[in-house]
PDB file of N, CA and C in Angstrom:
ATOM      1  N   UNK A   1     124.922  63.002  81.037  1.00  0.00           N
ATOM      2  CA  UNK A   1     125.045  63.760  82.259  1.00  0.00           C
ATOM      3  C   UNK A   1     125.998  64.934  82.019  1.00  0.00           C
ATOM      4  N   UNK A   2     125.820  65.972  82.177  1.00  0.00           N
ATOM      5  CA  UNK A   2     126.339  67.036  82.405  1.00  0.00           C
ATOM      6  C   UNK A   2     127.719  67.282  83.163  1.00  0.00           C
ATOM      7  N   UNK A   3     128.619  67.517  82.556  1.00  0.00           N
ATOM      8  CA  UNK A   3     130.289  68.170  83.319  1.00  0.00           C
ATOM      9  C   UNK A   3     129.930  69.076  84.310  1.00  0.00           C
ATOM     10  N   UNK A   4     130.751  68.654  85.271  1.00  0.00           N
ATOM     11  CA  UNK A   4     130.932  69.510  86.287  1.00  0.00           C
ATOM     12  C   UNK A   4     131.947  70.815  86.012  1.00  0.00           C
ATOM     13  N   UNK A   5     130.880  71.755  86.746  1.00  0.00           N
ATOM     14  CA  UNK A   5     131.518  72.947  86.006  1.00  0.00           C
ATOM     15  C   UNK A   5     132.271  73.672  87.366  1.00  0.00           C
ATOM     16  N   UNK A   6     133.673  74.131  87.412  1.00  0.00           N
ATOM     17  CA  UNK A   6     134.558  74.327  87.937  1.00  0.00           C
ATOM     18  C   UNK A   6     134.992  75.540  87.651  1.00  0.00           C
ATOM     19  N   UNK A   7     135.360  76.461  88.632  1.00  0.00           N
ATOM     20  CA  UNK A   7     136.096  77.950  88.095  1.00  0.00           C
ATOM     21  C   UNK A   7     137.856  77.894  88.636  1.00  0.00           C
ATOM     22  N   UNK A   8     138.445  78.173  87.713  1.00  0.00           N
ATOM     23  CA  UNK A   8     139.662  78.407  88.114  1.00  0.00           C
ATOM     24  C   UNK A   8     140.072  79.688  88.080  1.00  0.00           C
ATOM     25  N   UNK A   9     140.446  80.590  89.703  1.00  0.00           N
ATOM     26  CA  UNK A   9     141.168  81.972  89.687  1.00  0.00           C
ATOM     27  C   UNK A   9     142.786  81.921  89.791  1.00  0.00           C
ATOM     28  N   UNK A  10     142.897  82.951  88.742  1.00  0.00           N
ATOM     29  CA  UNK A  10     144.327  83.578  88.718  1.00  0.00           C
ATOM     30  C   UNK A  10     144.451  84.990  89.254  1.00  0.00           C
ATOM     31  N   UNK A  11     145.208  84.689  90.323  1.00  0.00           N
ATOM     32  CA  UNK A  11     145.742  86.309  90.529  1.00  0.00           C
ATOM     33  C   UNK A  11     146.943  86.746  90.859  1.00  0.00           C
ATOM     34  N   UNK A  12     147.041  87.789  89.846  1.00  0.00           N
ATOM     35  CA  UNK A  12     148.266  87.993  90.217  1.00  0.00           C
ATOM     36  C   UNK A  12     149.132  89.362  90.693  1.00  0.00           C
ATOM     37  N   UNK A  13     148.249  89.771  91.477  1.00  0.00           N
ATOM     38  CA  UNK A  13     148.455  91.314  91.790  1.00  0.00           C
ATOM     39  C   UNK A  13     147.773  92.456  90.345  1.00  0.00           C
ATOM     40  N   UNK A  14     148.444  92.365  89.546  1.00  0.00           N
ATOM     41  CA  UNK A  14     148.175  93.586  89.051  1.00  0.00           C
ATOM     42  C   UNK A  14     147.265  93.126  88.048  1.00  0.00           C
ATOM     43  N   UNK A  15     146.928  91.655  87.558  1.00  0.00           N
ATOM     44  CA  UNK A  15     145.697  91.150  86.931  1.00  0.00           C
ATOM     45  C   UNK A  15     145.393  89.435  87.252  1.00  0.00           C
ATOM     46  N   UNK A  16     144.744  89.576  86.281  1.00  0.00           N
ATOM     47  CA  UNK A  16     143.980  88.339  86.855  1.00  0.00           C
ATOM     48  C   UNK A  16     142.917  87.478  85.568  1.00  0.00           C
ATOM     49  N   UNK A  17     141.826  86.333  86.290  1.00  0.00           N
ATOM     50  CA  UNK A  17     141.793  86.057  85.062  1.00  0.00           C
ATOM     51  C   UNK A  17     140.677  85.168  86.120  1.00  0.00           C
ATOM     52  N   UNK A  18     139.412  84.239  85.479  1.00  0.00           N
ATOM     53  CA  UNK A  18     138.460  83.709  85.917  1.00  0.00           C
ATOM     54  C   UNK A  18     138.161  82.671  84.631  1.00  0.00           C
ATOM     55  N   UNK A  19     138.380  80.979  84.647  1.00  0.00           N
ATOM     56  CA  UNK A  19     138.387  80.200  83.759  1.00  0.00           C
ATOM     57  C   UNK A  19     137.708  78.969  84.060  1.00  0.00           C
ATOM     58  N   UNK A  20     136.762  78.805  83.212  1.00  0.00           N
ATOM     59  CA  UNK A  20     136.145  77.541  82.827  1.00  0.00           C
ATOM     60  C   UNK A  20     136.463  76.267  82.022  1.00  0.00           C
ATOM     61  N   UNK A  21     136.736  75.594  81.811  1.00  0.00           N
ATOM     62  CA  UNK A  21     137.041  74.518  80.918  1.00  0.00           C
ATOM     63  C   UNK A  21     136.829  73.428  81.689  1.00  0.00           C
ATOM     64  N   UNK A  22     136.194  72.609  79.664  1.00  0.00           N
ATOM     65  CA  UNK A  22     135.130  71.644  80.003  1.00  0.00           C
ATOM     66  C   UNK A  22     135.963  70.517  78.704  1.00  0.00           C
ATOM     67  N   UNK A  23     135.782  69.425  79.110  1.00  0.00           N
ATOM     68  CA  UNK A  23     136.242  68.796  78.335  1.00  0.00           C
ATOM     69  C   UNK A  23     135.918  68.667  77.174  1.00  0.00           C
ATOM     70  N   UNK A  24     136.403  68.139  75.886  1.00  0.00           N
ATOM     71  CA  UNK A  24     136.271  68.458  74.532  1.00  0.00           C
ATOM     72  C   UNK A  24     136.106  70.233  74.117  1.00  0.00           C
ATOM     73  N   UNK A  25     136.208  70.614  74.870  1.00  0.00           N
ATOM     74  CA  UNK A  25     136.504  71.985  74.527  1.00  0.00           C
ATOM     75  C   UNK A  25     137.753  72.805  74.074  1.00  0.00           C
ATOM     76  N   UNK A  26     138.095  73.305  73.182  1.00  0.00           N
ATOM     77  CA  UNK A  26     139.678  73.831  72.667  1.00  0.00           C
ATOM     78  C   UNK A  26     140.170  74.892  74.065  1.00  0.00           C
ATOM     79  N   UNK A  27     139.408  75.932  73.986  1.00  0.00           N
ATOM     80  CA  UNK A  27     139.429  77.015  74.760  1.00  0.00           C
ATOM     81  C   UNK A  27     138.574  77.091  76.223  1.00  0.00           C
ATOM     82  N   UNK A  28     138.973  77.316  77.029  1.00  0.00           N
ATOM     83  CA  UNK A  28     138.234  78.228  78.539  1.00  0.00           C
ATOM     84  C   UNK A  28     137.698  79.077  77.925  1.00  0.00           C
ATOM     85  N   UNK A  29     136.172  78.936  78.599  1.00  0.00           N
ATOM     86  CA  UNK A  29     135.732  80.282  78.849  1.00  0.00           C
ATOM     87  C   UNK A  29     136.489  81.305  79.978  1.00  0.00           C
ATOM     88  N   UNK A  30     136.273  82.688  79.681  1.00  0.00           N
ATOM     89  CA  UNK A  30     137.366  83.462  80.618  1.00  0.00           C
ATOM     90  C   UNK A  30     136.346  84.553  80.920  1.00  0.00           C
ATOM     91  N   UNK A  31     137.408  85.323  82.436  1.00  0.00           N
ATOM     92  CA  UNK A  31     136.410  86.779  82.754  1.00  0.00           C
ATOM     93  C   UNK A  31     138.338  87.460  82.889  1.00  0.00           C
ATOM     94  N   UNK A  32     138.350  88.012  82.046  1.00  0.00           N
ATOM     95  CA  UNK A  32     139.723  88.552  82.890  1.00  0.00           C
ATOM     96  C   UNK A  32     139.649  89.996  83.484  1.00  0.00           C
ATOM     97  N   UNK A  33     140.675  90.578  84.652  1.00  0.00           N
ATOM     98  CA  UNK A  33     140.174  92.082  84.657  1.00  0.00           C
ATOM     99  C   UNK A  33     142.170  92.345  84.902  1.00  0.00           C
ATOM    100  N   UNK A  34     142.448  93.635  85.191  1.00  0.00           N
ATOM    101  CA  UNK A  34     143.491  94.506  85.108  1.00  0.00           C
ATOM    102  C   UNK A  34     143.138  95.183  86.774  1.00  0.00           C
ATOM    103  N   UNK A  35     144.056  95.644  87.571  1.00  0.00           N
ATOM    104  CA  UNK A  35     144.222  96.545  88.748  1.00  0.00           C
ATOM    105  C   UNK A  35     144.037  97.932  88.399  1.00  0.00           C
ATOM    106  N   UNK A  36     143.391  98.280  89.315  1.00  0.00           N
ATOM    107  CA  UNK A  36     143.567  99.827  88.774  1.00  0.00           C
ATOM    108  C   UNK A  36     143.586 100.796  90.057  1.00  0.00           C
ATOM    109  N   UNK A  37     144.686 100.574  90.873  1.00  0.00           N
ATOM    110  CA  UNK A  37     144.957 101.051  92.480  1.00  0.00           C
ATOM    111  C   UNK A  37     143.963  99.879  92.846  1.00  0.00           C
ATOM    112  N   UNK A  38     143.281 100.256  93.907  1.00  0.00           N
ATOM    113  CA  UNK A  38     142.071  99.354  94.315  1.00  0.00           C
ATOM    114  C   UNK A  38     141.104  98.720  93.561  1.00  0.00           C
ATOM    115  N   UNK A  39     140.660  99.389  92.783  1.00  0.00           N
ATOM    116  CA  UNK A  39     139.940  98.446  92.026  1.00  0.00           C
ATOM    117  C   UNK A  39     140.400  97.310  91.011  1.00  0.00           C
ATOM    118  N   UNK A  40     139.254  96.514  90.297  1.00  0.00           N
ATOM    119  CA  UNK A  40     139.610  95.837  89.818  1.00  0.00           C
ATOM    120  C   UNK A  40     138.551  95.676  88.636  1.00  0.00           C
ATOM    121  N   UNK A  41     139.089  96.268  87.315  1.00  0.00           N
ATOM    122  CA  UNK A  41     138.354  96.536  85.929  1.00  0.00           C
ATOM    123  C   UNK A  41     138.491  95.357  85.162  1.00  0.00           C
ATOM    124  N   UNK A  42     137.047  94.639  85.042  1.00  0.00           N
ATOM    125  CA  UNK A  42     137.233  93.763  84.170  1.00  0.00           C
ATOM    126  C   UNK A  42     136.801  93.860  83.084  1.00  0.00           C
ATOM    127  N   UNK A  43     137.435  93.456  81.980  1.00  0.00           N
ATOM    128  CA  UNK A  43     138.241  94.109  80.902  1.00  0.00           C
ATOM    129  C   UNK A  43     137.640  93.298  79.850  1.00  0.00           C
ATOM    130  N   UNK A  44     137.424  92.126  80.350  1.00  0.00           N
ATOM    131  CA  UNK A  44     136.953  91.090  78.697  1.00  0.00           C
ATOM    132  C   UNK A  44     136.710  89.520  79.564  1.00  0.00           C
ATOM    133  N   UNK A  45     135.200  89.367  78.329  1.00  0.00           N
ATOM    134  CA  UNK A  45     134.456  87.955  78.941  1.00  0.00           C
ATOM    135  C   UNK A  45     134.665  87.221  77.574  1.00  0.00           C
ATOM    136  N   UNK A  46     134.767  86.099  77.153  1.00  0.00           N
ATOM    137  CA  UNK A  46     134.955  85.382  76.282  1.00  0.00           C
ATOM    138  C   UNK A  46     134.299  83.730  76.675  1.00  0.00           C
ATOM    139  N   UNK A  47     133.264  83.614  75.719  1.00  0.00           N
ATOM    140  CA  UNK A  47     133.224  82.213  75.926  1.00  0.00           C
ATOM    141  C   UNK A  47     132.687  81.047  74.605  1.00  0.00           C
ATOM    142  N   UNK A  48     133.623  79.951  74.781  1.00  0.00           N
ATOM    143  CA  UNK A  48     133.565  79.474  73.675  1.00  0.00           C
ATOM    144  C   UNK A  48     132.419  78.771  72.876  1.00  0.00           C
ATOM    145  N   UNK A  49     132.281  79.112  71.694  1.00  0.00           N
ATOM    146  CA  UNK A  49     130.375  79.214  71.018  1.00  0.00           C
ATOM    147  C   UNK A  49     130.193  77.504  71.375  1.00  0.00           C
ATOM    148  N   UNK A  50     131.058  76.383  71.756  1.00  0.00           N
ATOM    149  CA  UNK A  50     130.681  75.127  72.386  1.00  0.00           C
ATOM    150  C   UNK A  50     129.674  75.561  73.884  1.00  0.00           C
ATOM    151  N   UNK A  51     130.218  76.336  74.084  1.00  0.00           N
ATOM    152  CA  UNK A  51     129.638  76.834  75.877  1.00  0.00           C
ATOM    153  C   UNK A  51     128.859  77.466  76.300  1.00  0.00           C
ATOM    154  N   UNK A  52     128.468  78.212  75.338  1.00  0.00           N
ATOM    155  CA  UNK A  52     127.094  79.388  75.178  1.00  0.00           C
ATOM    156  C   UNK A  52     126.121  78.540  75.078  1.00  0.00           C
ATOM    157  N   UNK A  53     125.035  79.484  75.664  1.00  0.00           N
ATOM    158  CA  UNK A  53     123.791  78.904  76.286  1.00  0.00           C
ATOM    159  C   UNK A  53     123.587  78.045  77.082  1.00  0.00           C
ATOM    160  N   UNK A  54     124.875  78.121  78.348  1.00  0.00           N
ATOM    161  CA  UNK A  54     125.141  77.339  79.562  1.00  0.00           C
ATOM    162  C   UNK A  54     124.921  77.695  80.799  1.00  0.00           C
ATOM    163  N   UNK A  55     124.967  79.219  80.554  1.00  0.00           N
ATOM    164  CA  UNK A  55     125.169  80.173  81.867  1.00  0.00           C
ATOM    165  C   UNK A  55     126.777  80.461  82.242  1.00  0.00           C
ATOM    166  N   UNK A  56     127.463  80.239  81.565  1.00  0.00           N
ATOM    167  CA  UNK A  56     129.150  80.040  81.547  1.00  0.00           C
ATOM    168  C   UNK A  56     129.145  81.344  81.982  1.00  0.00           C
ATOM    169  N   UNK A  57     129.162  82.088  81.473  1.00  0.00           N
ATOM    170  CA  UNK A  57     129.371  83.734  81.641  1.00  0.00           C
ATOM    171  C   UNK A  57     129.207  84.676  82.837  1.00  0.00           C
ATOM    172  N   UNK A  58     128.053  84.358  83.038  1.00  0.00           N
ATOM    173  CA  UNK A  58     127.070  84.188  84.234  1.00  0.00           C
ATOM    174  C   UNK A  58     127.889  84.287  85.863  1.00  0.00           C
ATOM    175  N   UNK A  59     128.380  82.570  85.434  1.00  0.00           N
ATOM    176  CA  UNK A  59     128.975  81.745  86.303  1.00  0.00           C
ATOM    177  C   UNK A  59     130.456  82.710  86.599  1.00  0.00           C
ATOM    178  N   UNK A  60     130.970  83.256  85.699  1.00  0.00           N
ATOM    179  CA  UNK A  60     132.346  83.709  85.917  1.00  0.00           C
ATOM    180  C   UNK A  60     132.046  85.632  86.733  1.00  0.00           C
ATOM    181  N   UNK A  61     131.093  85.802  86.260  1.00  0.00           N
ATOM    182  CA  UNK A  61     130.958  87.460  86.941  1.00  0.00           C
ATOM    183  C   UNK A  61     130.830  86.857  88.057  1.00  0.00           C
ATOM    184  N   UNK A  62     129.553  85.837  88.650  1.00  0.00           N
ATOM    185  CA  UNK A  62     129.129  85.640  90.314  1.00  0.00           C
ATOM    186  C   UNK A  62     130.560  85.311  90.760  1.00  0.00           C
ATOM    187  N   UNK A  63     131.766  84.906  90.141  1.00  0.00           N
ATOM    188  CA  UNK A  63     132.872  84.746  91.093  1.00  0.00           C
ATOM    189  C   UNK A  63     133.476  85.444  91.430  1.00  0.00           C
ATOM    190  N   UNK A  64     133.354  86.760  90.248  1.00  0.00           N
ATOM    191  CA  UNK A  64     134.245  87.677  90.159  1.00  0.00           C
ATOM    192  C   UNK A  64     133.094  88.854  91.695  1.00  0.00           C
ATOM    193  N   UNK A  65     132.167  88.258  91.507  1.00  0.00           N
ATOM    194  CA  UNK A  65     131.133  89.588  92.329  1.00  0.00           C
ATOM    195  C   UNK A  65     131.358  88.944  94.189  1.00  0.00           C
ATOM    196  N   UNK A  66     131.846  87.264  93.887  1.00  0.00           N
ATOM    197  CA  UNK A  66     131.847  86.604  95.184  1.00  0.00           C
ATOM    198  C   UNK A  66     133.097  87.136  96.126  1.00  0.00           C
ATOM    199  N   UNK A  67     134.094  86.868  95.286  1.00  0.00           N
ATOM    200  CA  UNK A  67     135.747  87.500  95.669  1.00  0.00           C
ATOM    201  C   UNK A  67     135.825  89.177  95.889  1.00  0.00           C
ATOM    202  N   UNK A  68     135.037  89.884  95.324  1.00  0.00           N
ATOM    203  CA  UNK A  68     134.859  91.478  95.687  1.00  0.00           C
ATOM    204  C   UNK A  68     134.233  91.558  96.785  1.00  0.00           C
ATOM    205  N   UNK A  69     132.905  90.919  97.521  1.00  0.00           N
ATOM    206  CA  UNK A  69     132.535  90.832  98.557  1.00  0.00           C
ATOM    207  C   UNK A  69     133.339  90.347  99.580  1.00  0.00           C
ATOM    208  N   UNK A  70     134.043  89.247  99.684  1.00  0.00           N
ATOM    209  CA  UNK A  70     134.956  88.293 100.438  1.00  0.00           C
ATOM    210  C   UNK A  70     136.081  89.428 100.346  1.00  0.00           C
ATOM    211  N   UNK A  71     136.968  89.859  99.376  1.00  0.00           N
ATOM    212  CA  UNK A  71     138.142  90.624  99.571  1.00  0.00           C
ATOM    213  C   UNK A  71     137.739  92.372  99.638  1.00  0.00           C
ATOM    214  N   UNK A  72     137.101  92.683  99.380  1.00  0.00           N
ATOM    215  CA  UNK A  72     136.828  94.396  99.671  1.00  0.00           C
ATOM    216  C   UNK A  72     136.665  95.094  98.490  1.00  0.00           C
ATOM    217  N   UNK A  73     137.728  94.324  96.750  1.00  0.00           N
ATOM    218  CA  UNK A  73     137.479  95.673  96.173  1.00  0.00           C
ATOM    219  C   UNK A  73     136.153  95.778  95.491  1.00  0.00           C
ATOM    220  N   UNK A  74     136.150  96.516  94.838  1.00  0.00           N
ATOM    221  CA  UNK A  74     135.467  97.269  93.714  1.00  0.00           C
ATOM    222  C   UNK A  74     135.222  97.028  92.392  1.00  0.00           C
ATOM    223  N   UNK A  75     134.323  96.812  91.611  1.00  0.00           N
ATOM    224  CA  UNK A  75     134.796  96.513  90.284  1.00  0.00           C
ATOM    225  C   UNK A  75     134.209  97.496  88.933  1.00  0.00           C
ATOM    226  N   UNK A  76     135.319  97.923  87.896  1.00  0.00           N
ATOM    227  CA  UNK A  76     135.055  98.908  87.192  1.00  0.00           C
ATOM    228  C   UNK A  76     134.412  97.736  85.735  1.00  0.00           C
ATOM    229  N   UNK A  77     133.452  98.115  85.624  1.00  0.00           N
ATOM    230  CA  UNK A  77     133.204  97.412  84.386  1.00  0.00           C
ATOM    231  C   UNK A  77     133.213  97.660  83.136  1.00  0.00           C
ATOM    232  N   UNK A  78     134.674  97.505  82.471  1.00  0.00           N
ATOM    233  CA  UNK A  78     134.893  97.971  80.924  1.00  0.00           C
ATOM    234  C   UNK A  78     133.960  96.819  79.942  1.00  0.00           C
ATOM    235  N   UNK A  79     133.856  96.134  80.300  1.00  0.00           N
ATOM    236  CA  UNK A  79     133.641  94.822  79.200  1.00  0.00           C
ATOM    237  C   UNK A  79     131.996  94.985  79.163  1.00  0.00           C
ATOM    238  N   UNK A  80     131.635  94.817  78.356  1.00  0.00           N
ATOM    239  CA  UNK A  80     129.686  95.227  77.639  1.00  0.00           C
ATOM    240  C   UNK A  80     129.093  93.712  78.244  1.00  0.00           C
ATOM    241  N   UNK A  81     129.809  92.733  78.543  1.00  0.00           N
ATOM    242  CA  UNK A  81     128.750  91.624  79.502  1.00  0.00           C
ATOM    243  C   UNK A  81     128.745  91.846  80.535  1.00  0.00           C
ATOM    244  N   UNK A  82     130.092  92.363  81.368  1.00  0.00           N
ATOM    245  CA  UNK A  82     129.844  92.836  82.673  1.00  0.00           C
ATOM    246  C   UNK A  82     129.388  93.446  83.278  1.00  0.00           C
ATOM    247  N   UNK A  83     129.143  94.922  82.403  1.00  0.00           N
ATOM    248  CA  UNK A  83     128.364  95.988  82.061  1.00  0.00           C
ATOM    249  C   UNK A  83     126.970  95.797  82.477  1.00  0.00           C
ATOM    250  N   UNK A  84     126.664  95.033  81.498  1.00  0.00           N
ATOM    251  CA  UNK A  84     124.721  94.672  81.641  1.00  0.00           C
ATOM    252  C   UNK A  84     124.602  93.556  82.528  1.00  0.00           C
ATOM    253  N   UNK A  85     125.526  92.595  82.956  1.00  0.00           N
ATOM    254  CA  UNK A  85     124.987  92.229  84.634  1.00  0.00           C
ATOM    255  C   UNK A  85     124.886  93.015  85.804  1.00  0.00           C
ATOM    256  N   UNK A  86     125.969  93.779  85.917  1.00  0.00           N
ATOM    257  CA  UNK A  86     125.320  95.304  86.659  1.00  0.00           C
ATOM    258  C   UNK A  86     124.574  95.710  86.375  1.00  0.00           C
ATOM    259  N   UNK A  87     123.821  96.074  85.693  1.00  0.00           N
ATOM    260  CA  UNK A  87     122.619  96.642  85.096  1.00  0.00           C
ATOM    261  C   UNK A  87     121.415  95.456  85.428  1.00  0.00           C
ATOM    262  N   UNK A  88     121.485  94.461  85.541  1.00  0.00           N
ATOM    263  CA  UNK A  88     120.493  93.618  85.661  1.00  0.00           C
ATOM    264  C   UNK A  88     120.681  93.294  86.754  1.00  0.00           C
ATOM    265  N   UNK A  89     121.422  93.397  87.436  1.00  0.00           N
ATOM    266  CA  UNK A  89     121.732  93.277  89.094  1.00  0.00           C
ATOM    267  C   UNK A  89     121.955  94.470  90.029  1.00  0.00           C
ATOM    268  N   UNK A  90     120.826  95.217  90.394  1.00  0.00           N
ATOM    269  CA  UNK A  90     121.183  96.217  91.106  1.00  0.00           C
ATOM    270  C   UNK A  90     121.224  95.947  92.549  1.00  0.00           C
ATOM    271  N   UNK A  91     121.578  94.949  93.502  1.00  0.00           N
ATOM    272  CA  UNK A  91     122.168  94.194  94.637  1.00  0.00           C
ATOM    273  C   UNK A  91     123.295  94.331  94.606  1.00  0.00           C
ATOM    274  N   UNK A  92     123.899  94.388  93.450  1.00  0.00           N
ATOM    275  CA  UNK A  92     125.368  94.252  93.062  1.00  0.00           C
ATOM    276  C   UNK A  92     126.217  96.071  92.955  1.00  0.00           C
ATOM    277  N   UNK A  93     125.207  96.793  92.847  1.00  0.00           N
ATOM    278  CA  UNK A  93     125.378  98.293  93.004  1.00  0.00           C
ATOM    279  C   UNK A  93     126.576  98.419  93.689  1.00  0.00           C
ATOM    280  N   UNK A  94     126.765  98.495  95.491  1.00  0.00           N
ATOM    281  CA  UNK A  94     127.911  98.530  96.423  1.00  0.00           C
ATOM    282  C   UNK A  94     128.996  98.260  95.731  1.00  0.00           C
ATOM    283  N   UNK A  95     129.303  97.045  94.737  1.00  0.00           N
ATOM    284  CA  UNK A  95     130.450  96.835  93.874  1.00  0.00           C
ATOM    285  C   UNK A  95     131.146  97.701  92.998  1.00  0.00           C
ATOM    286  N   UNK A  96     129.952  98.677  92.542  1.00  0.00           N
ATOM    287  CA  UNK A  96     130.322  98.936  91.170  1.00  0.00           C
ATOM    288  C   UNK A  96     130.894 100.643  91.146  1.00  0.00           C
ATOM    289  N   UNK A  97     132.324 100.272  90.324  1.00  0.00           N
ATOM    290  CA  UNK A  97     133.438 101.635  90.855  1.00  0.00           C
ATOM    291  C   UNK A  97     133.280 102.545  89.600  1.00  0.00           C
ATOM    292  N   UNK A  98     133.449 103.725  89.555  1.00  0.00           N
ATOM    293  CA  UNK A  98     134.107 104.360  87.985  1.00  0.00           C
ATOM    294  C   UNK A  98     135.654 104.719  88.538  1.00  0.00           C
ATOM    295  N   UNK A  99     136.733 104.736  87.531  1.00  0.00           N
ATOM    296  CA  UNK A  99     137.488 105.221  87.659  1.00  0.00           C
ATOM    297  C   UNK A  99     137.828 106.701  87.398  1.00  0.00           C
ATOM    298  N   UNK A 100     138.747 106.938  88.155  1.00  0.00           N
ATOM    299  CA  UNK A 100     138.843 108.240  88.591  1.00  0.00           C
ATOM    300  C   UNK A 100     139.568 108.941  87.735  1.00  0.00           C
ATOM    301  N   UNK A 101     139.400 110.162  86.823  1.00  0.00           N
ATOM    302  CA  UNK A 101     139.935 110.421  85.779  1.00  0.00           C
ATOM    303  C   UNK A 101     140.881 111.156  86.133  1.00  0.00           C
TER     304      UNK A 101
END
């Protein structure tokens, strides 16, 4: 039977962090992002090659896309997985910020 899969958020004003962990696993999978005034650029997805091909990854943007809806901001997407779920999610458009040079 399959682990129940659980997200744990960290926030802490000026960053933050979105974590998975599963037992027998060394490492969390992670979504972390950085503040950037209002928005919120997430920066790097990591997940551990035990956890791939789970939807782990997946699982950590929809939280990160759930909490932007629920709290207001924005999200700048530096990181190349976050990147192409925007891109494969154009529902998710309203979310998606550039920063302001």
């Amino acid at each position: 039977m399959p682990q129940p899969i659980t997200i744990t958020r960290t926030d802490a004003t000026t960053h933050g962090a979105y974590r998975i962990t599963l037992e027998g696993v060394g490492h969390p999978a992670e979504l972390t992002w950085h503040a950037l005034g209002p928005l919120r650029v997430a920066d790097h997805t990591f997940v551990p090659p035990e956890m791939r091909g789970r939807g782990v990854a997946q699982l950590l943007v929809e939280a990160l896309i759930a909490d932007a809806r629920e709290q207001g901001f924005r999200i700048v997407p530096q990181c190349s997985y976050v990147a192409a779920q925007f891109r494969r999610h154009p529902e998710w458009a309203d979310l998606l910020a550039e920063p302001e040079s």
